[in-house]
C-alpha atoms as a PDB file:
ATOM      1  CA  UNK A   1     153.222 -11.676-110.419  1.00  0.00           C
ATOM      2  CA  UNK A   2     154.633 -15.055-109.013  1.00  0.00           C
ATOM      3  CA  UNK A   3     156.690 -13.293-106.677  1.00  0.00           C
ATOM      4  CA  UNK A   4     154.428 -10.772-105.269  1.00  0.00           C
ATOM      5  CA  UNK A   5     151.880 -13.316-104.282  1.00  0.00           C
ATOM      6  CA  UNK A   6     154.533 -15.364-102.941  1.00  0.00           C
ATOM      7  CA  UNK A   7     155.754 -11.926-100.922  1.00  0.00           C
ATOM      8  CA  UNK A   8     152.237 -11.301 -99.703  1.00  0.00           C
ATOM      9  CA  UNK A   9     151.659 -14.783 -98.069  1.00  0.00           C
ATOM     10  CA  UNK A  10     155.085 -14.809 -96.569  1.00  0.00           C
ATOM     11  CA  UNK A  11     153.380 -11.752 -94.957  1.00  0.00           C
ATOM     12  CA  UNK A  12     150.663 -13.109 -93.738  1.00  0.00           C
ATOM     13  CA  UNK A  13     152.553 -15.839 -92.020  1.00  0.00           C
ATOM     14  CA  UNK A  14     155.044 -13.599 -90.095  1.00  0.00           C
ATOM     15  CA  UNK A  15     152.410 -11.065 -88.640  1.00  0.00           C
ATOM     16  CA  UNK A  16     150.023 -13.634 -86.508  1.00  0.00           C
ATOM     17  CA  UNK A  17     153.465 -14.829 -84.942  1.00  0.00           C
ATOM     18  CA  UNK A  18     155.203 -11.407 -84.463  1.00  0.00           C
ATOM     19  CA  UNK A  19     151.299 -10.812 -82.519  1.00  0.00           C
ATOM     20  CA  UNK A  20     151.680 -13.615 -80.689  1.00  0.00           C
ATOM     21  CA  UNK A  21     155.063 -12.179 -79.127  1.00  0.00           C
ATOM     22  CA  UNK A  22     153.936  -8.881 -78.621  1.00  0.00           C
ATOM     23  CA  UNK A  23     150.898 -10.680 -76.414  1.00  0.00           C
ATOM     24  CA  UNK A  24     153.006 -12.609 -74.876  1.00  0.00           C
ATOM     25  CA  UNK A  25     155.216 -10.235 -73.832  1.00  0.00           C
ATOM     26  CA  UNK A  26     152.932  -7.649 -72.936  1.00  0.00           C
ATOM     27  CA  UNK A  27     150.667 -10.299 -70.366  1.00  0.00           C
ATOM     28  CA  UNK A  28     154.282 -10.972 -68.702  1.00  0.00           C
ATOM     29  CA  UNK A  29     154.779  -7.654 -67.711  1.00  0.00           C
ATOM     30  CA  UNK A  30     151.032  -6.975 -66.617  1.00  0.00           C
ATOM     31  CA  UNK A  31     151.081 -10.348 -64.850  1.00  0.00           C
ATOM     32  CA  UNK A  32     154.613  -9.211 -63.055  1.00  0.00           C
ATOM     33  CA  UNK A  33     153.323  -5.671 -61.986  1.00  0.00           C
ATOM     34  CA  UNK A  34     149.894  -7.692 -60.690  1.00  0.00           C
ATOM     35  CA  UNK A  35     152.213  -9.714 -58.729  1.00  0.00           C
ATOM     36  CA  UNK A  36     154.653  -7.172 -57.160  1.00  0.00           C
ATOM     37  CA  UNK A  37     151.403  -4.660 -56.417  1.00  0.00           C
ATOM     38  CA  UNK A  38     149.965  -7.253 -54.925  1.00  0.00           C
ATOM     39  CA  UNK A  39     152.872  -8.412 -52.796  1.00  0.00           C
ATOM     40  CA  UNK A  40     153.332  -5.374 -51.712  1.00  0.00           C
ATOM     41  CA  UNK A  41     149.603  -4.591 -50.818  1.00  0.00           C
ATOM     42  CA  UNK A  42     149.736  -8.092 -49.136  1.00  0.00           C
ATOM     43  CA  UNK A  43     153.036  -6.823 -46.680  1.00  0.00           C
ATOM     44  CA  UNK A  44     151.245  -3.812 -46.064  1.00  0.00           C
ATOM     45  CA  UNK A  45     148.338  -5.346 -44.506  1.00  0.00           C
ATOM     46  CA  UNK A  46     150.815  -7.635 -42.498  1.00  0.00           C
ATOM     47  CA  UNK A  47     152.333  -4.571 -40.982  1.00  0.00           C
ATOM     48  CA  UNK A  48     149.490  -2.430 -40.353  1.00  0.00           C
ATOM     49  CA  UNK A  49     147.972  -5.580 -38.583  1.00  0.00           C
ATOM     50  CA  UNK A  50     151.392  -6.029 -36.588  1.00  0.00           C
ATOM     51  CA  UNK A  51     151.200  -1.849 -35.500  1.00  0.00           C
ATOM     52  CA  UNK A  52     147.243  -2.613 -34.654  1.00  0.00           C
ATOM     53  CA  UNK A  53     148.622  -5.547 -32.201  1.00  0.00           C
ATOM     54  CA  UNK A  54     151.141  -3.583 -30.852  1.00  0.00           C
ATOM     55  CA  UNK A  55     148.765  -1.277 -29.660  1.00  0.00           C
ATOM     56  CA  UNK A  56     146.792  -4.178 -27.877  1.00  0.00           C
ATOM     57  CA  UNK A  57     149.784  -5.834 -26.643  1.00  0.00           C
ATOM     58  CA  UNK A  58     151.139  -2.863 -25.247  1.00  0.00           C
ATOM     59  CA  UNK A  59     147.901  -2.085 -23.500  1.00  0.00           C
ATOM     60  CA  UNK A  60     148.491  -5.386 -21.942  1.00  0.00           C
ATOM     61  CA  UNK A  61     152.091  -3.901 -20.705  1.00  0.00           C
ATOM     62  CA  UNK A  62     150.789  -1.114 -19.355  1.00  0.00           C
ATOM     63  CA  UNK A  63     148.596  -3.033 -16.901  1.00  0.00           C
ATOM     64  CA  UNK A  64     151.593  -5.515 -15.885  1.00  0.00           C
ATOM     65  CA  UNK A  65     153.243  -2.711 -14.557  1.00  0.00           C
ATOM     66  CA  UNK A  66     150.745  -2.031 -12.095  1.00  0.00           C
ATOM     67  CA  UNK A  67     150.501  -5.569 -11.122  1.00  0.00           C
ATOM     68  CA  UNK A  68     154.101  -5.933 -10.652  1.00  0.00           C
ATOM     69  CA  UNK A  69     155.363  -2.483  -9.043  1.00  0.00           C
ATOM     70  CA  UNK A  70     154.190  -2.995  -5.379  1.00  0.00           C
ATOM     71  CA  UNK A  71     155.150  -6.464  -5.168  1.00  0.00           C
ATOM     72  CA  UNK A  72     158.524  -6.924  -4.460  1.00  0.00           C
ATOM     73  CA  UNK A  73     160.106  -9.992  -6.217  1.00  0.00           C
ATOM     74  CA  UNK A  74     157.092 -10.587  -8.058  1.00  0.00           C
ATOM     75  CA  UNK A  75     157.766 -11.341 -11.982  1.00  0.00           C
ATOM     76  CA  UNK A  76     155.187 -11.026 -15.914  1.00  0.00           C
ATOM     77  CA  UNK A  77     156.318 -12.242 -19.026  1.00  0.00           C
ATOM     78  CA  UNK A  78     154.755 -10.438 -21.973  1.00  0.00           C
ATOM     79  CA  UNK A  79     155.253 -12.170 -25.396  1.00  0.00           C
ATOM     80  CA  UNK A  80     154.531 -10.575 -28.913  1.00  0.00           C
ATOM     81  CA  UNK A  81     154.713 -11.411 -32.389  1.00  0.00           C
ATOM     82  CA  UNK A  82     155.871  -9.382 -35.299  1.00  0.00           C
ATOM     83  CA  UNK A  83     157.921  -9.513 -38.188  1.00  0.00           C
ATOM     84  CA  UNK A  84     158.847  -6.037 -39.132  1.00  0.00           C
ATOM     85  CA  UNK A  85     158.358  -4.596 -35.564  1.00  0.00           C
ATOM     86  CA  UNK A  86     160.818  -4.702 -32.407  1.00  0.00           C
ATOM     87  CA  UNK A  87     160.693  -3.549 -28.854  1.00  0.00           C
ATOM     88  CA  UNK A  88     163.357  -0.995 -26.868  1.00  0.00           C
ATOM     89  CA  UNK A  89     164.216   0.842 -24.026  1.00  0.00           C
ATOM     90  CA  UNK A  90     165.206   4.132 -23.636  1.00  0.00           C
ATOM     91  CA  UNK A  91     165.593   6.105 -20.330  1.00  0.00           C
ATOM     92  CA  UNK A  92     163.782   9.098 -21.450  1.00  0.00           C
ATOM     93  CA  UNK A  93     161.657  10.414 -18.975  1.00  0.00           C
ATOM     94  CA  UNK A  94     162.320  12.449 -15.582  1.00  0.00           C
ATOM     95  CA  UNK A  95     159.910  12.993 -12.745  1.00  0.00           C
ATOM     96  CA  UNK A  96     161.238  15.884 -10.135  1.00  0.00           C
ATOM     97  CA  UNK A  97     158.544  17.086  -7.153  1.00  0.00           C
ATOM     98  CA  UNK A  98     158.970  20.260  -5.057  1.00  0.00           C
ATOM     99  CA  UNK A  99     157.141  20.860  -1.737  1.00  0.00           C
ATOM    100  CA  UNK A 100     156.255  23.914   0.017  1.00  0.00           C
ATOM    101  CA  UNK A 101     156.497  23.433   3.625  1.00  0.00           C
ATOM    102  CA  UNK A 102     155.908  26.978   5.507  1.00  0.00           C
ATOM    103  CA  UNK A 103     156.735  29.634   4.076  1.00  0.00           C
ATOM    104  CA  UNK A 104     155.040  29.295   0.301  1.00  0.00           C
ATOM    105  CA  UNK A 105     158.486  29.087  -1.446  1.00  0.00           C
ATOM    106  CA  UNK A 106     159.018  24.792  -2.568  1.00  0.00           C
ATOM    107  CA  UNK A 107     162.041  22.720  -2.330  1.00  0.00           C
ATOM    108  CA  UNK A 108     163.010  19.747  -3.723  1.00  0.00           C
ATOM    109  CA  UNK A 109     161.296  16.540  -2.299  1.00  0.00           C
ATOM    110  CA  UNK A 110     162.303  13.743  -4.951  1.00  0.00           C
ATOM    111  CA  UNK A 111     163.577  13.465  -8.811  1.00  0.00           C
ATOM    112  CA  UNK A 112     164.538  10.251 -10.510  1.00  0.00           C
ATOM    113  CA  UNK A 113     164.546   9.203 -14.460  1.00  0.00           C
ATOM    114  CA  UNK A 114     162.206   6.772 -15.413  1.00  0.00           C
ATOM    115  CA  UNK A 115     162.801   4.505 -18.665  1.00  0.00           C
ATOM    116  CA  UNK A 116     160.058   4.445 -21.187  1.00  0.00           C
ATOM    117  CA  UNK A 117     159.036   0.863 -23.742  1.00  0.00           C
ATOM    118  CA  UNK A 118     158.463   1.530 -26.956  1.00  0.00           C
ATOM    119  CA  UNK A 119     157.316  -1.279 -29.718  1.00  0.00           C
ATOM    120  CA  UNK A 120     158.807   0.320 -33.371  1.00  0.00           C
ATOM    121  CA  UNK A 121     157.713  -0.207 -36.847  1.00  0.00           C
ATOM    122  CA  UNK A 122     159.825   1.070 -39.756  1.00  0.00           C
ATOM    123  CA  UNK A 123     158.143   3.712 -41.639  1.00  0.00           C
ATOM    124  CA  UNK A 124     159.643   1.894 -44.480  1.00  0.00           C
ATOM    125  CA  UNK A 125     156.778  -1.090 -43.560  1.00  0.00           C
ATOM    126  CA  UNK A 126     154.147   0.787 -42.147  1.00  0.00           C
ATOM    127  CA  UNK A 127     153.824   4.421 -41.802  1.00  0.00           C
ATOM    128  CA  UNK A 128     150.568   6.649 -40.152  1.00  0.00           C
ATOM    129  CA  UNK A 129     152.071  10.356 -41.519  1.00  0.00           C
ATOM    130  CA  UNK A 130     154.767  12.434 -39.698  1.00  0.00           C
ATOM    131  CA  UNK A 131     154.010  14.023 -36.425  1.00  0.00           C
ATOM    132  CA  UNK A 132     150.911  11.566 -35.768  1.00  0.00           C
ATOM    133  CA  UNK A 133     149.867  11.078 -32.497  1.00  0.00           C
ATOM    134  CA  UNK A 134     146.934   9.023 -31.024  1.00  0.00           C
ATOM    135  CA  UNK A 135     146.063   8.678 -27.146  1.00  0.00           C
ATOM    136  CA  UNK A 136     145.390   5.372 -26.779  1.00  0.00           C
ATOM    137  CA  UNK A 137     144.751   4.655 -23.008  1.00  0.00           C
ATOM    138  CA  UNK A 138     144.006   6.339 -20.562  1.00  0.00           C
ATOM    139  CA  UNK A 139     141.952   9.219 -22.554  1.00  0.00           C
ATOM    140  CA  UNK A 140     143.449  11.930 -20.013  1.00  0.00           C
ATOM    141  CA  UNK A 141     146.463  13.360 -21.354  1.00  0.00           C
ATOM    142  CA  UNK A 142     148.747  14.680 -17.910  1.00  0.00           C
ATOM    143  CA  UNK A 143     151.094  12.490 -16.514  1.00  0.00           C
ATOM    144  CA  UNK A 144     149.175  13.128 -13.340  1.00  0.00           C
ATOM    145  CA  UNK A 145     146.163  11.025 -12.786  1.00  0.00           C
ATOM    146  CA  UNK A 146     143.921  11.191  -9.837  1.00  0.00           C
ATOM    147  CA  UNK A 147     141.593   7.777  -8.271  1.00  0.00           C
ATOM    148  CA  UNK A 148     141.914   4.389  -6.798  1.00  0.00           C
ATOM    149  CA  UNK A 149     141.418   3.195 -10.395  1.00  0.00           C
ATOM    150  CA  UNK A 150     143.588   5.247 -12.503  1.00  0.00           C
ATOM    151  CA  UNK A 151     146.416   3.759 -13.986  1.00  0.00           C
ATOM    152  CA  UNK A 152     150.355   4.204 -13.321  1.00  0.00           C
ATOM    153  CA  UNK A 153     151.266   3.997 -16.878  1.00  0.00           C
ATOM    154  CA  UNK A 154     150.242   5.664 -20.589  1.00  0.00           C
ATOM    155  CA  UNK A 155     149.990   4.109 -23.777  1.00  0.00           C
ATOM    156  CA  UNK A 156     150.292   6.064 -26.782  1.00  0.00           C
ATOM    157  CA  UNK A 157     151.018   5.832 -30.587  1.00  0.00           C
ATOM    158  CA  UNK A 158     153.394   8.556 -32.042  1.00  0.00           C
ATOM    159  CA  UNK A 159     155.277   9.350 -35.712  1.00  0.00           C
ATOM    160  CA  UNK A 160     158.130  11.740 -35.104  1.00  0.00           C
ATOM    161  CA  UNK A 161     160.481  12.402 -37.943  1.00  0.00           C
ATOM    162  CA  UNK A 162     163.364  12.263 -38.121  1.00  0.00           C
ATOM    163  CA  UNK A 163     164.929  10.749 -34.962  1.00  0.00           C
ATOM    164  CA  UNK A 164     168.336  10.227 -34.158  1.00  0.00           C
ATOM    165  CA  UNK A 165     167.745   6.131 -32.968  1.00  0.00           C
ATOM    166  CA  UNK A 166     165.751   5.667 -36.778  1.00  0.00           C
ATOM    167  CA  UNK A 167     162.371   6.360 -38.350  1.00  0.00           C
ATOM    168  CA  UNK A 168     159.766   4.578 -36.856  1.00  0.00           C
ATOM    169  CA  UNK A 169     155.700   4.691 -36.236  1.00  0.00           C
ATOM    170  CA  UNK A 170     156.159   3.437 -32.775  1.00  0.00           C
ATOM    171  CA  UNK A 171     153.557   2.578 -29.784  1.00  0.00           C
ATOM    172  CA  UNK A 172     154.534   3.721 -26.549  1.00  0.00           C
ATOM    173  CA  UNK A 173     154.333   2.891 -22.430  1.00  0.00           C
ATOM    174  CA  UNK A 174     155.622   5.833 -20.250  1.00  0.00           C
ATOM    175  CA  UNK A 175     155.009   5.492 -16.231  1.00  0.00           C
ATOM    176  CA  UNK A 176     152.888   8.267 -15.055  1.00  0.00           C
ATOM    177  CA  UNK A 177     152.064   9.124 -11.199  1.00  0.00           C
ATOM    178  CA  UNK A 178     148.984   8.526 -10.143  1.00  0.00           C
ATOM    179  CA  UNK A 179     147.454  10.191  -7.108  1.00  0.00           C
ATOM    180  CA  UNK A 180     144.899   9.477  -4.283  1.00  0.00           C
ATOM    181  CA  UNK A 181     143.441  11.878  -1.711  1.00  0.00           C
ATOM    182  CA  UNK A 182     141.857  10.562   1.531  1.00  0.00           C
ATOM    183  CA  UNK A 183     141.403  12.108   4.968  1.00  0.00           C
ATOM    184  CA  UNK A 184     142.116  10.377   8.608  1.00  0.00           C
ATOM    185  CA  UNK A 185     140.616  12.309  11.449  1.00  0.00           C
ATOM    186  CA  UNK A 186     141.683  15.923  11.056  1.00  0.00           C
ATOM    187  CA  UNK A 187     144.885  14.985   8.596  1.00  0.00           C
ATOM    188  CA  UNK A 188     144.470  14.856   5.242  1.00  0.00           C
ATOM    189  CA  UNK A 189     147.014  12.820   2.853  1.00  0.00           C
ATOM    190  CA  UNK A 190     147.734  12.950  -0.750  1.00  0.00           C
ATOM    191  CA  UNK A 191     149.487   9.664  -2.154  1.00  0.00           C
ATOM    192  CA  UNK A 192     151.436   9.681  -5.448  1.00  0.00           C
ATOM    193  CA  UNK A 193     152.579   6.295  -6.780  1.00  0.00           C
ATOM    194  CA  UNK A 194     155.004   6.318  -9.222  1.00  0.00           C
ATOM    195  CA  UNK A 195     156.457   2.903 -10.929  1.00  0.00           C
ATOM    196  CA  UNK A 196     160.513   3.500 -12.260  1.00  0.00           C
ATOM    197  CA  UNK A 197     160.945   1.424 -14.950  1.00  0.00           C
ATOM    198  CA  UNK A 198     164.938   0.110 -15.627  1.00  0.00           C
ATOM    199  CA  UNK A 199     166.280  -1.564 -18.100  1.00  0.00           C
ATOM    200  CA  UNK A 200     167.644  -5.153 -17.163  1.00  0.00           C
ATOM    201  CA  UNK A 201     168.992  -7.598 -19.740  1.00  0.00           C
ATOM    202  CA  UNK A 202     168.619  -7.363 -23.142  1.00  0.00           C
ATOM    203  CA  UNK A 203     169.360 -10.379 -25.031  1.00  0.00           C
ATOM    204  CA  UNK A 204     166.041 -10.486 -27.317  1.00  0.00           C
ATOM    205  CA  UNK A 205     166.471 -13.930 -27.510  1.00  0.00           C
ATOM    206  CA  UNK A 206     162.823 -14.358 -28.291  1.00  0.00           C
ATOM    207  CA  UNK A 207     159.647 -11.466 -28.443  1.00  0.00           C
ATOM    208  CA  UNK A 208     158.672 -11.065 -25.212  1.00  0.00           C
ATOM    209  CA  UNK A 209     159.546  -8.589 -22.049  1.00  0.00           C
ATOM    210  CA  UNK A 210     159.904  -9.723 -18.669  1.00  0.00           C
ATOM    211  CA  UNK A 211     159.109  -7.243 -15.748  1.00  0.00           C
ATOM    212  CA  UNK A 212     160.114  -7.812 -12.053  1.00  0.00           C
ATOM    213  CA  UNK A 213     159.500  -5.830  -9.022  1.00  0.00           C
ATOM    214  CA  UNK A 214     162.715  -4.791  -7.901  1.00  0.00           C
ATOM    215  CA  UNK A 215     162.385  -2.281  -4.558  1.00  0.00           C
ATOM    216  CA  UNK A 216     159.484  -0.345  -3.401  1.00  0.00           C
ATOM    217  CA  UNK A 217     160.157   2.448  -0.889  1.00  0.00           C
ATOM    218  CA  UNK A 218     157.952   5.505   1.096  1.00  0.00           C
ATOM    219  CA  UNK A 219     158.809   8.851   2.029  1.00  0.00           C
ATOM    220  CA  UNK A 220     156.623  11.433   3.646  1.00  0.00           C
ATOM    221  CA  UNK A 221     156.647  15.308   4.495  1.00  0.00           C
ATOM    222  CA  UNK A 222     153.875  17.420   5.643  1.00  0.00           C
ATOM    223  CA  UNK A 223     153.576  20.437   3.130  1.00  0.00           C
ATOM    224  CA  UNK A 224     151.147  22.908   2.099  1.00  0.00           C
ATOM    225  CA  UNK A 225     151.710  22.744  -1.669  1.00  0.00           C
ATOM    226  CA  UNK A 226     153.061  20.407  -4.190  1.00  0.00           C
ATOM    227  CA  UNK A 227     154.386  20.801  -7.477  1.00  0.00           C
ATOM    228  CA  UNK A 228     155.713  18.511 -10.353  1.00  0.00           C
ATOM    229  CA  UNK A 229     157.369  18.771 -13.579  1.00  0.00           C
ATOM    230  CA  UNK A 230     158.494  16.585 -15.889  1.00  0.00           C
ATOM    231  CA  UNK A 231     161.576  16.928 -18.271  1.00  0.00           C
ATOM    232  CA  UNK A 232     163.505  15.326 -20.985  1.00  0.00           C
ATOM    233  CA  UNK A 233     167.050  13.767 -20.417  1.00  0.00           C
ATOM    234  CA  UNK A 234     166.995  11.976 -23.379  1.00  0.00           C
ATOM    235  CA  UNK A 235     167.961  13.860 -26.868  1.00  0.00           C
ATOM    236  CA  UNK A 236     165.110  14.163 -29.278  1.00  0.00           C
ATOM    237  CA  UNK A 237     162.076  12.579 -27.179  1.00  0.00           C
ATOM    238  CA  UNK A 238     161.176  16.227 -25.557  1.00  0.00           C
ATOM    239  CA  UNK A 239     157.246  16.965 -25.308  1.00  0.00           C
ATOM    240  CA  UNK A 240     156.369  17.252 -28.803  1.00  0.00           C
ATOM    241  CA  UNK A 241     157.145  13.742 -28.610  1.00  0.00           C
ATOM    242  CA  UNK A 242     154.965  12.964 -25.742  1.00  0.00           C
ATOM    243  CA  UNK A 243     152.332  15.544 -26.339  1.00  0.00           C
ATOM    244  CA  UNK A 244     151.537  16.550 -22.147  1.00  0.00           C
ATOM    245  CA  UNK A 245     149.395  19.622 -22.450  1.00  0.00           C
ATOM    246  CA  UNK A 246     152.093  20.752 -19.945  1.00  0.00           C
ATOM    247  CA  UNK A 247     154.607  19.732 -18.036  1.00  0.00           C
ATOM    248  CA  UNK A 248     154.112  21.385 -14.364  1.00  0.00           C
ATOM    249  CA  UNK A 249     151.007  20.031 -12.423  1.00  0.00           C
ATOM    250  CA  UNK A 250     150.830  21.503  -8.892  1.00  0.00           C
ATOM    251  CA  UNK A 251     148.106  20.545  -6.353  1.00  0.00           C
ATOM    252  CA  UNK A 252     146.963  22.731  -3.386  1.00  0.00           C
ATOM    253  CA  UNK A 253     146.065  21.109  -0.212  1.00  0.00           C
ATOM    254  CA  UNK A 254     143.095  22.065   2.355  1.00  0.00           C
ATOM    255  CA  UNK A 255     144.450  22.140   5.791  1.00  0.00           C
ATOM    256  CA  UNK A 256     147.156  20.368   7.456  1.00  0.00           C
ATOM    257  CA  UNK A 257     148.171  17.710   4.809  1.00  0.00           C
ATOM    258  CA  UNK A 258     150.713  15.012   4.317  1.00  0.00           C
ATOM    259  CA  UNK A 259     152.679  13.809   1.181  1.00  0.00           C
ATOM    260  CA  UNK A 260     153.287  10.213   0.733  1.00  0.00           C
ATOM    261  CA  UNK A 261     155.286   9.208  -1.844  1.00  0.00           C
ATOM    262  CA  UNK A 262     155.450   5.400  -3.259  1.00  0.00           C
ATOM    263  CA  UNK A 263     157.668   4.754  -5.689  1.00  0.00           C
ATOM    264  CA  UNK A 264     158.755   0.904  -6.729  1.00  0.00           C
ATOM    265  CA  UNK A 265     161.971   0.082  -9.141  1.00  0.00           C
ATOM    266  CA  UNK A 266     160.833  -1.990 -12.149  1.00  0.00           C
ATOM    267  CA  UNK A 267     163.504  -4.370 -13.982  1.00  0.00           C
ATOM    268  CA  UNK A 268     162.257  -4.262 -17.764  1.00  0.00           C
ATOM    269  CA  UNK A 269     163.941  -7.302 -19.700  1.00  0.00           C
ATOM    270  CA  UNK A 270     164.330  -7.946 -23.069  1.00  0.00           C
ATOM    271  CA  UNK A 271     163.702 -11.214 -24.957  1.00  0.00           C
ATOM    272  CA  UNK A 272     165.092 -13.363 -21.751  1.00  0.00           C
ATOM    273  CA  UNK A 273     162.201 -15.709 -21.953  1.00  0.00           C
ATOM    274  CA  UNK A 274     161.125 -17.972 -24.601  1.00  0.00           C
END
């Protein structure tokens, strides 16, 4: 009888401590899942804030272009901040226009490959679902845009996977032509301006992109019809990547009309500035 009672408080001692491990034991691990949920909640906030100032940042971009193209010489720094994202170049777009001068049938008046900026995020930070795709200025989708005010450039966010450069939610400035109509005496003119951006140095020495007008040039034809289509050089980045509702525009002139064309060379560098 000695011994059982002995037995039975050597019991009693043992199970409050073996408890007391268990406990311990079991608030480490729910304390080290709070943590790593949290962390990662916490880095997914950071990058889906990044990807929301891309968007503004790029908007920014988009308007430099304008200001720069038609000055020759003149020269915007852009900076940005990111840790997961990262800006490139990629020559990706080309811009070809045809004429009809007499007879109805068109010729070719001009054609030139444009590069295109886009800021990328991993998918592996920050993802918005494959084959997203969000306008984000101007609302009008064609790469033709008519007015004094319209703008010479699109901004755009776009998830395409996969890609051969990566996987990446990426926000996006493409040049577009923009196009004013105006009449002097009996002549009327239709003006496209088109900005050609090219990629200059690339160091990345720090998050920011430099632009500088390079050239700037004219030409001018009188037609009676216009036409312009847009194609894809570049492997991979075809329409369903830059979502035009199509990709011949053509414009029909009243009367006796002439075609100017501006077009302006645009250095795009990378990370030169501090």
């Amino acid at each position: 009888m000695v011994l059982n009672a002995k037995k039975s408080r050597s019991n009693k001692a043992t199970s409050p401590a073996i408890s007391a491990v268990i406990m311990t034991g079991v608030m480490v691990t729910l304390i080290t899942i709070a943590f790593a949920f949290a962390s990662n909640f916490l880095l997914l906030r950071i990058a889906e804030s990044e990807f929301f100032s891309a968007k503004q940042f790029m908007q920014t971009l988009g308007l430099q272009i304008d200001d720069v193209a038609w000055v020759v010489g003149r020269t915007e720094t852009v900076r940005y901040s990111s840790k997961y994202g990262d800006v490139d170049f990629k020559s990706a777009l080309n811009y070809t226009i045809y004429v009809s001068i007499e007879n109805g049938s068109y010729q070719k008046f001009y054609t030139s490959t444009t590069g295109i900026i886009c800021f990328n995020m991993p998918v592996k930070h920050y993802t918005v679902g494959n084959d997203y795709f969000e306008m984000i200025y101007p609302s009008a989708a064609s790469f033709l845009l008519s007015g004094a005010s319209a703008p010479v450039s699109k901004i755009f966010a776009v998830e395409k996977l996969p890609m051969t450069d990566g996987s990446f939610a990426r926000v996006v400035v493409i040049p577009t032509i923009r196009m004013l109509n105006l009449s002097i005496g009996n002549t009327n003119y239709i003006r496209l301006y088109l900005p050609l951006l090219l990629e200059g140095e690339n160091p990345k020495h720090s998050q920011s992109i430099t632009l500088t007008g390079k050239s700037f040039s004219k030409m001018g034809e009188t037609v009676t019809g216009i036409k312009i289509e847009v194609s894809f050089p570049l492997a991979g980045f075809d329409n369903f990547f830059f979502n035009f509702p199509q990709t011949e525009e053509s414009i029909s002139p009243v009367g006796e009309t002439v075609l100017e064309l501006y077009t302006s060379e645009v250095d795009v560098a990378l990370g030169v500035h501090a």
